[in-house]
Protein backbone atom coordinates (compact mmCIF):
# COMPACT_ATOMS: atom_id res chain seq x y z
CA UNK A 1 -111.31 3.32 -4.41
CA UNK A 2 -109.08 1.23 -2.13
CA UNK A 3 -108.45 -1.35 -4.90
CA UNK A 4 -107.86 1.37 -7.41
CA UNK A 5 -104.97 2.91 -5.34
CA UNK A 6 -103.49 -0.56 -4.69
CA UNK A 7 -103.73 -1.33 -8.52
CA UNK A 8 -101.48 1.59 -9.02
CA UNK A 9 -99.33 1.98 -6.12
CA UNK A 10 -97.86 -2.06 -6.34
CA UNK A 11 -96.20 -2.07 -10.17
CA UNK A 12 -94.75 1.43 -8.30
CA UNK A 13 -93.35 -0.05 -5.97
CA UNK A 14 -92.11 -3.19 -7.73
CA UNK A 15 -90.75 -0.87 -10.28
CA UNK A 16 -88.62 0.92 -7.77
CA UNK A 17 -87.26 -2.50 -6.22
CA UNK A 18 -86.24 -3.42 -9.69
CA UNK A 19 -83.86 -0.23 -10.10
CA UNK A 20 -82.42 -0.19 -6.40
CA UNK A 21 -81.89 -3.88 -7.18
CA UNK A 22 -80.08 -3.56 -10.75
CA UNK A 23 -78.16 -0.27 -8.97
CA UNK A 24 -76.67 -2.30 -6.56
CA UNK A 25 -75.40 -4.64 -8.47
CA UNK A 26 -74.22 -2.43 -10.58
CA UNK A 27 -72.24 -1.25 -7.57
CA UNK A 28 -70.50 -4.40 -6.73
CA UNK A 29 -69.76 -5.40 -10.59
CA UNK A 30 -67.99 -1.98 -10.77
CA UNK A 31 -65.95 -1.87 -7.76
CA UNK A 32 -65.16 -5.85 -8.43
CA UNK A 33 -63.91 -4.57 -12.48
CA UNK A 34 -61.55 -1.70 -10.34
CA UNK A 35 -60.46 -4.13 -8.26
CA UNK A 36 -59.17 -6.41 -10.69
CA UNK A 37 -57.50 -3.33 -12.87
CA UNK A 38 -55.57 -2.65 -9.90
CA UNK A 39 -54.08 -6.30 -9.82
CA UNK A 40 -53.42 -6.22 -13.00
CA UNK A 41 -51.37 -2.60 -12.83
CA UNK A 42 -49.42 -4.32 -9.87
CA UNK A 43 -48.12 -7.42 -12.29
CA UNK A 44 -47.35 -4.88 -14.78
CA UNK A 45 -45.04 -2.92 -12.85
CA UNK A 46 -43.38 -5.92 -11.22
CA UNK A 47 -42.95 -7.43 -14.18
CA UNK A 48 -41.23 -4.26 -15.39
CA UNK A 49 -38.95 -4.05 -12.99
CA UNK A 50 -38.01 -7.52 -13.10
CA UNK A 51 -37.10 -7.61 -16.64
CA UNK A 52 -34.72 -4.46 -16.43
CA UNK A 53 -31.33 -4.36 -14.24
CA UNK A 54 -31.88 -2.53 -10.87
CA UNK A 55 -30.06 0.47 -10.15
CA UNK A 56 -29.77 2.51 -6.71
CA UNK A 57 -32.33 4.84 -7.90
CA UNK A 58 -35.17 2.11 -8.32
CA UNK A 59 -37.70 0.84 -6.71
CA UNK A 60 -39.74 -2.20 -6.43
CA UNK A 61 -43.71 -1.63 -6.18
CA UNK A 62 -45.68 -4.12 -4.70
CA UNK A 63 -49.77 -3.45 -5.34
CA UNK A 64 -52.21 -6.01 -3.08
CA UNK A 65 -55.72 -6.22 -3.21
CA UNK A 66 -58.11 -4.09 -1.59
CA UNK A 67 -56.97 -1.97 0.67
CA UNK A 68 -54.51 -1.18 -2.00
CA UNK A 69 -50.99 -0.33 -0.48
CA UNK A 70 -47.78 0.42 -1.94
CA UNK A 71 -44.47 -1.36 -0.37
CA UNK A 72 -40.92 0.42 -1.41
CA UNK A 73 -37.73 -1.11 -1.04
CA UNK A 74 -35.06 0.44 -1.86
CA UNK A 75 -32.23 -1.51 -3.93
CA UNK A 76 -28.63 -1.32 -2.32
CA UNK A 77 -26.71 -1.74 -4.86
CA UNK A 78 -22.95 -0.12 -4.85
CA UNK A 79 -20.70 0.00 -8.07
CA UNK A 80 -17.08 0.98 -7.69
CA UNK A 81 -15.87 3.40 -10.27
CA UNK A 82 -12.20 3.56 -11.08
CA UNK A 83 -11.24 7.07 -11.64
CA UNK A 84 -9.19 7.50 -14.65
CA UNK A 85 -6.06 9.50 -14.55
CA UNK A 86 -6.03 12.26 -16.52
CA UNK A 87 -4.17 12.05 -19.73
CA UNK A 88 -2.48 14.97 -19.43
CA UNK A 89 -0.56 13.44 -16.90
CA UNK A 90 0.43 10.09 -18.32
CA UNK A 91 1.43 12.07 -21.61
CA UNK A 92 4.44 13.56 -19.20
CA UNK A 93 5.50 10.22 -18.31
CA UNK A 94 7.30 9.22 -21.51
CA UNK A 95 8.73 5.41 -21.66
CA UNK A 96 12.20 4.74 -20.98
CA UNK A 97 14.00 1.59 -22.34
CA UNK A 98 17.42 2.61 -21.00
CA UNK A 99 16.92 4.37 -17.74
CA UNK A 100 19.75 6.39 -16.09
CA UNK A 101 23.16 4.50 -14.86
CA UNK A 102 22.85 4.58 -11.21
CA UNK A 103 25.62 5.52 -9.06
CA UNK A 104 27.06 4.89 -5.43
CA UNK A 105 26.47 7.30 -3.12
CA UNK A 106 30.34 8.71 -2.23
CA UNK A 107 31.14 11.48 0.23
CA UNK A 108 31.72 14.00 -2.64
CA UNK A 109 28.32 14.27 -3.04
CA UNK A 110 27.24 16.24 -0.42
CA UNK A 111 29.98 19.24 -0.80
CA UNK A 112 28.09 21.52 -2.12
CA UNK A 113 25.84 21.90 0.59
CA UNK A 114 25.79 24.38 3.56
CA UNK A 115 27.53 22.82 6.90
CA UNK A 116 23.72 22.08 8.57
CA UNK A 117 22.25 20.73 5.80
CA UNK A 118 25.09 18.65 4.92
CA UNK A 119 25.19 17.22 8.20
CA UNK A 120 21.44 16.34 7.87
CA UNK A 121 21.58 15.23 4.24
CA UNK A 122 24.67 12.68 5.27
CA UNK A 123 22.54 11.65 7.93
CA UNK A 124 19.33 10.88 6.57
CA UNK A 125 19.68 9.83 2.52
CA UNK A 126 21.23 7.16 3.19
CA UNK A 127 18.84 5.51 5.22
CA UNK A 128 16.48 6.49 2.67
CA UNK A 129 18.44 5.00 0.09
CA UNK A 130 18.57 1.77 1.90
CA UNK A 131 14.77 1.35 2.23
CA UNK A 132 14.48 1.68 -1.23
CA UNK A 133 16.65 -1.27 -1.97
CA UNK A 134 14.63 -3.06 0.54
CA UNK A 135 11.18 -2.22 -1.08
CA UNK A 136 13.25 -3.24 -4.59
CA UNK A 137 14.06 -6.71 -3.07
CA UNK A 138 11.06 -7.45 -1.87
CA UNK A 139 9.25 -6.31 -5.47
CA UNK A 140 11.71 -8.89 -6.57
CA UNK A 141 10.26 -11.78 -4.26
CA UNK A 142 7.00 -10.62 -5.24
CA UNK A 143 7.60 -10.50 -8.10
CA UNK A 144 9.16 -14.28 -8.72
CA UNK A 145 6.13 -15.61 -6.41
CA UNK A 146 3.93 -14.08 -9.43
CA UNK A 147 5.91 -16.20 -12.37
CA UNK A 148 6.08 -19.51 -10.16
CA UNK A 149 1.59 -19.10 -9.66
CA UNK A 150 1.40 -18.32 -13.40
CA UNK A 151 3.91 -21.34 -14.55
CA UNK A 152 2.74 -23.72 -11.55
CA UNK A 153 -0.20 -22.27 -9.75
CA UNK A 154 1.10 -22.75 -6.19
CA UNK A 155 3.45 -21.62 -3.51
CA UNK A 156 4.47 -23.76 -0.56
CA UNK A 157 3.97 -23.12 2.66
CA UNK A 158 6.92 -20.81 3.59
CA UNK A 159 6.43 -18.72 0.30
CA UNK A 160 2.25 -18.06 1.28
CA UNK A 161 3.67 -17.34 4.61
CA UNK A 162 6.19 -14.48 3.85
CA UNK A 163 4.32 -13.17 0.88
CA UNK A 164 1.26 -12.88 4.06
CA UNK A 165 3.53 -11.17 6.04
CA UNK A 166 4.55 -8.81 3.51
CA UNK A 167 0.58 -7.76 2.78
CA UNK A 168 -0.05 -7.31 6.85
CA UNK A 169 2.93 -5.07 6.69
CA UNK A 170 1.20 -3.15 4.29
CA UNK A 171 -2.25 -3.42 5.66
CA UNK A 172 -3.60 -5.54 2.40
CA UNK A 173 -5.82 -8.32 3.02
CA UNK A 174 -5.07 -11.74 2.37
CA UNK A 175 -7.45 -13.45 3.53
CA UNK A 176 -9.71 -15.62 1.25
CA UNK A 177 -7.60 -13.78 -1.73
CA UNK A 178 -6.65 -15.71 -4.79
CA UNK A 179 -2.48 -15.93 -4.24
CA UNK A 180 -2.16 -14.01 -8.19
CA UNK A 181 -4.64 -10.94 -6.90
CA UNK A 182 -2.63 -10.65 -3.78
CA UNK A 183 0.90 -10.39 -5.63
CA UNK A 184 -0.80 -8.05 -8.25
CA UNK A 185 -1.95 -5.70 -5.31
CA UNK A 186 1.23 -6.31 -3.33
CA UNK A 187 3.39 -5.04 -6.40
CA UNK A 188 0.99 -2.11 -7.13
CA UNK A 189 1.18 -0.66 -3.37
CA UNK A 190 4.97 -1.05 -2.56
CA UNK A 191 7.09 0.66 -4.44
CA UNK A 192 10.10 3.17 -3.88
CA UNK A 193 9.73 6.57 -3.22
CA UNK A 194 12.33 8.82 -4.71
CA UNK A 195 14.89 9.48 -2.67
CA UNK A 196 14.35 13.64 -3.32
CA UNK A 197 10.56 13.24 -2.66
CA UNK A 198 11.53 11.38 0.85
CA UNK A 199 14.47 13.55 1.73
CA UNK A 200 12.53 16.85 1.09
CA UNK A 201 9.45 15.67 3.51
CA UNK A 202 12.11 14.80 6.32
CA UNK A 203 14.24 18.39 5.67
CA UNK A 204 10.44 20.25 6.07
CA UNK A 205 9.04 18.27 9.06
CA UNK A 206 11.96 17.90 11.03
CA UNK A 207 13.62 21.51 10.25
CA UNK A 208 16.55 19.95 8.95
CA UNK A 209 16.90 17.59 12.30
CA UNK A 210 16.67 20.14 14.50
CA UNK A 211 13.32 19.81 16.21
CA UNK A 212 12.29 18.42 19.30
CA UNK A 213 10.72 15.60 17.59
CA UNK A 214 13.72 15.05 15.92
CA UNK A 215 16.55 15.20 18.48
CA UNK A 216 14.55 13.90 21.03
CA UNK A 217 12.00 11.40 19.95
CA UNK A 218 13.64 10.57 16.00
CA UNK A 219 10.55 11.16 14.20
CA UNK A 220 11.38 12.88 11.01
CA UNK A 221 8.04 12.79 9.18
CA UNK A 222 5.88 14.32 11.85
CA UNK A 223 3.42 11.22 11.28
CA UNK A 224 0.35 11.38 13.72
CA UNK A 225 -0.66 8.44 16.23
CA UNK A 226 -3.61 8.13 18.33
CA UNK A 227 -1.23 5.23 20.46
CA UNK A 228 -0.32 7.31 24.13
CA UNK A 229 2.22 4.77 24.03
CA UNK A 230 4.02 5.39 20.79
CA UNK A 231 3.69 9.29 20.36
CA UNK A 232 4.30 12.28 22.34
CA UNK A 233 1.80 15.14 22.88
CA UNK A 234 2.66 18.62 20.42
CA UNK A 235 3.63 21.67 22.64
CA UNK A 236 1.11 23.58 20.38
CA UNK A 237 -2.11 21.23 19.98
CA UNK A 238 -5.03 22.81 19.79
CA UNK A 239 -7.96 22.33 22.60
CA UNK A 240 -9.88 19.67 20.90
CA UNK A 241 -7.79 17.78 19.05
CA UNK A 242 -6.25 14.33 20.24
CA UNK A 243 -3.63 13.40 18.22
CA UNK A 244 0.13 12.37 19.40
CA UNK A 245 3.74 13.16 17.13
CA UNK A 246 4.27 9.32 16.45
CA UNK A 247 7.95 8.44 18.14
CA UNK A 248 10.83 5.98 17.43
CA UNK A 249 13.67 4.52 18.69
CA UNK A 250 15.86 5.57 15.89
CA UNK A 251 16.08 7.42 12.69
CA UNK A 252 15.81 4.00 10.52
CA UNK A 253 12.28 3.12 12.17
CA UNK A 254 11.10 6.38 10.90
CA UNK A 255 12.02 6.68 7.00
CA UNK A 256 10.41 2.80 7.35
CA UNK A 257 7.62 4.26 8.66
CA UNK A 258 7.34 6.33 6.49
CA UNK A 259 7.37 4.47 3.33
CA UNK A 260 4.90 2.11 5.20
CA UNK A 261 2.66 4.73 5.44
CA UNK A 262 3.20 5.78 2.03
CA UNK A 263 2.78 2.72 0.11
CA UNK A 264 -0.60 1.80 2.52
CA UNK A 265 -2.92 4.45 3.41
CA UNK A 266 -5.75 5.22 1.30
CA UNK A 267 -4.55 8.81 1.59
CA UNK A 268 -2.03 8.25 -0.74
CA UNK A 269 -3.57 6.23 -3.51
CA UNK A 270 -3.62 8.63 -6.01
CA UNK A 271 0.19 9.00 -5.31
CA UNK A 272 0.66 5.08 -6.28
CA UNK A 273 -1.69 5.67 -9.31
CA UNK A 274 0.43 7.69 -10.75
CA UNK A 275 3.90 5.85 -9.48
CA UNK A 276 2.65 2.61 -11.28
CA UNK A 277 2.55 4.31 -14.47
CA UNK A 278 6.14 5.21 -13.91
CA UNK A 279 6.80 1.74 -13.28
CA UNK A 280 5.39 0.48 -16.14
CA UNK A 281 6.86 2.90 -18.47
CA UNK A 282 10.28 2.55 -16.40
CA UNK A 283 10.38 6.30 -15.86
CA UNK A 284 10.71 7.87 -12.76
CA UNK A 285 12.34 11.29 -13.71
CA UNK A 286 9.44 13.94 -13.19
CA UNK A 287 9.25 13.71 -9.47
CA UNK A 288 6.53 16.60 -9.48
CA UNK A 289 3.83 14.52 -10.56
CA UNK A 290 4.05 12.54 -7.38
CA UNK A 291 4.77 15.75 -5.15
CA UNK A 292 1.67 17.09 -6.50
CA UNK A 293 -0.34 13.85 -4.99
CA UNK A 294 0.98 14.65 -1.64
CA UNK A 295 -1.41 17.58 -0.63
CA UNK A 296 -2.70 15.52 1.97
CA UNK A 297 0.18 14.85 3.93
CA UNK A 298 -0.29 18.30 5.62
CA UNK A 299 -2.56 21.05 6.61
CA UNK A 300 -0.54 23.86 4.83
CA UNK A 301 -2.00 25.15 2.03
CA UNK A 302 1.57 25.53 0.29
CA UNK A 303 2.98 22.33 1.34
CA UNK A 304 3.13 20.86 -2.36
CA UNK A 305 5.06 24.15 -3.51
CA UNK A 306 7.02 23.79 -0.01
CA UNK A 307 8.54 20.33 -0.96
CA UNK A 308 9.22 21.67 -4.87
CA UNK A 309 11.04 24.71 -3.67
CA UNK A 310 13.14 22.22 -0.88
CA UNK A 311 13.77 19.60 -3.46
CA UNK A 312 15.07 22.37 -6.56
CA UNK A 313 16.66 25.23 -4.27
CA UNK A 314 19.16 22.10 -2.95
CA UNK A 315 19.51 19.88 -6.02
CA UNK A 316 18.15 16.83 -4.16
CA UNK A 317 17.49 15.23 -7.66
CA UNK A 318 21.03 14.57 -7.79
CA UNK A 319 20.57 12.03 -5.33
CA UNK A 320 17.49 9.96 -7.23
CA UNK A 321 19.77 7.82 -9.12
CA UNK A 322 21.90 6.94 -6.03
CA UNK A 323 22.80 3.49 -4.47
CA UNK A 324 24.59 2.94 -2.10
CA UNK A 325 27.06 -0.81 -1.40
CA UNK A 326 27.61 -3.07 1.90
């Protein structure tokens, strides 16, 4: 009976080895075929990344082998987009060939006004005037720097020296710059500022000279410093706030600051956009489209209507066309 049960039971039992065996294996060739998918699927997707340009919004996927695990780095890529200016705006700047005679700035021209202002006006535009010519001449030197690189592709010493100066006056960087990229920015930064534009900011921050800014300290344009030893503190700054009322030691080192400030500070560069056009297309009679860039001079809501009521109520375009002689 014993031999009869052990006839049976061993092919049983060899049987079931078999399948546990084969199931195993089975096991491992499975897992090993999964394995190798998933190696595959991570050359796939590297490979299509690295075929294609990466953009911010990308990512690079890294698969490894068991345990799989998923590395992301993140591509840091910036792209500088110029924004264009809207045609509607260059269609008002029409091309002159002939611009407007100028004239010299005489005493007649300032009858018409009221005794305060006139006393202000007589003041102030001509100092205004006067940068302008300055800005002009050095547009000029600029300007002849730029046909000497493109005829002989150098400058001597004294010539890269002032034409440095002029960029660190202006906060542009010269460093490491190719000489032709520096007189291209130079040239599209400084530029004149109409003489009603500049005279109708000084009227309106200065209340026609009569501040305390103004008598006392000469600023004119109410420009801010954070300097304790080039401003004064406002009698009505807020708790909080740190700024100073920048101060100078006459009225000519303010209209320079001023244009400075103008023709540098990122605030502005829309203003410049729009001015360059004008210089291209020699046409700087529709003042209003640089008034309207000048919303961020001040916190008033109104302040871009302010300096287009000051500038038409007292004629101040009369005065864009003047020059004045030594």
């Amino acid at each position: 009976m014993d031999r009869l049960y052990n006839f049976f039971c061993f092919p049983l039992l060899l049987l079931g080895l078999i399948f546990i065996s084969n199931g195993f294996v089975g096991f491992v060739e499975n897992n090993t075929i999964d394995i190798n998918n998933n190696s595959k699927t991570a050359n796939q997707i590297n490979k299509l990344y690295s075929e294609k340009e990466i953009t911010p919004s990308e990512k690079e996927i890294t698969l490894k082998g068991p345990p799989i695990t998923e590395i992301v780095n993140e591509k840091l890529i910036v792209k500088i987009r110029i924004k264009p200016i809207s045609p509607i705006i260059t269609s008002k700047i029409k091309k002159q060939t002939n611009p407007s005679i100028e004239l010299t700035l005489s005493d007649k021209d300032f009858d018409y006004l009221d005794s305060n202002k006139k006393e202000f006006v007589k003041t102030v535009l001509p100092i205004i005037i006067n940068e302008n010519q300055n800005i002009l001449m050095i547009r000029s030197f600029v300007s002849e720097l730029k046909g000497k690189l493109e005829t002989f592709r150098t400058l001597n010493n004294n010539e890269i020296r002032k034409l440095n100066d002029i960029a660190k006056k202006y906060n542009i960087k010269y460093h490491n710059k190719h000489k032709l990229d520096l007189v291209d920015e130079i040239l599209s930064n400084v530029d004149i500022i109409p003489n009603s534009i500049a005279l109708a900011q000084a009227a309106i921050e200065s209340g026609w000279g009569k501040s305390r800014f103004a008598k006392e300290y000469n600023a004119l344009f109410g420009e801010y410093t954070y300097d304790n030893s080039k401003g004064v503190i406002p009698l009505e700054r807020e708790n909080g706030d740190t700024h100073l009322i920048k101060a100078f030691s006459s009225y000519s080192n303010s209209v320079e600051s001023y244009f400075d400030n103008i023709n540098s500070h990122n605030a502005y560069e829309d203003f410049r956009d729009i001015r360059n056009i004008m210089r291209e297309r020699n046409n700087f009679s529709n003042v209003n489209l640089l008034v309207n860039k000048l919303s961020t001079y001040a916190e008033d809501e109104n302040y871009i209507n302010t300096i287009r009521q000051v500038i038409k109520t007292n004629n101040f375009s009369i005065f864009d066309q003047k020059t004045i002689t030594y």
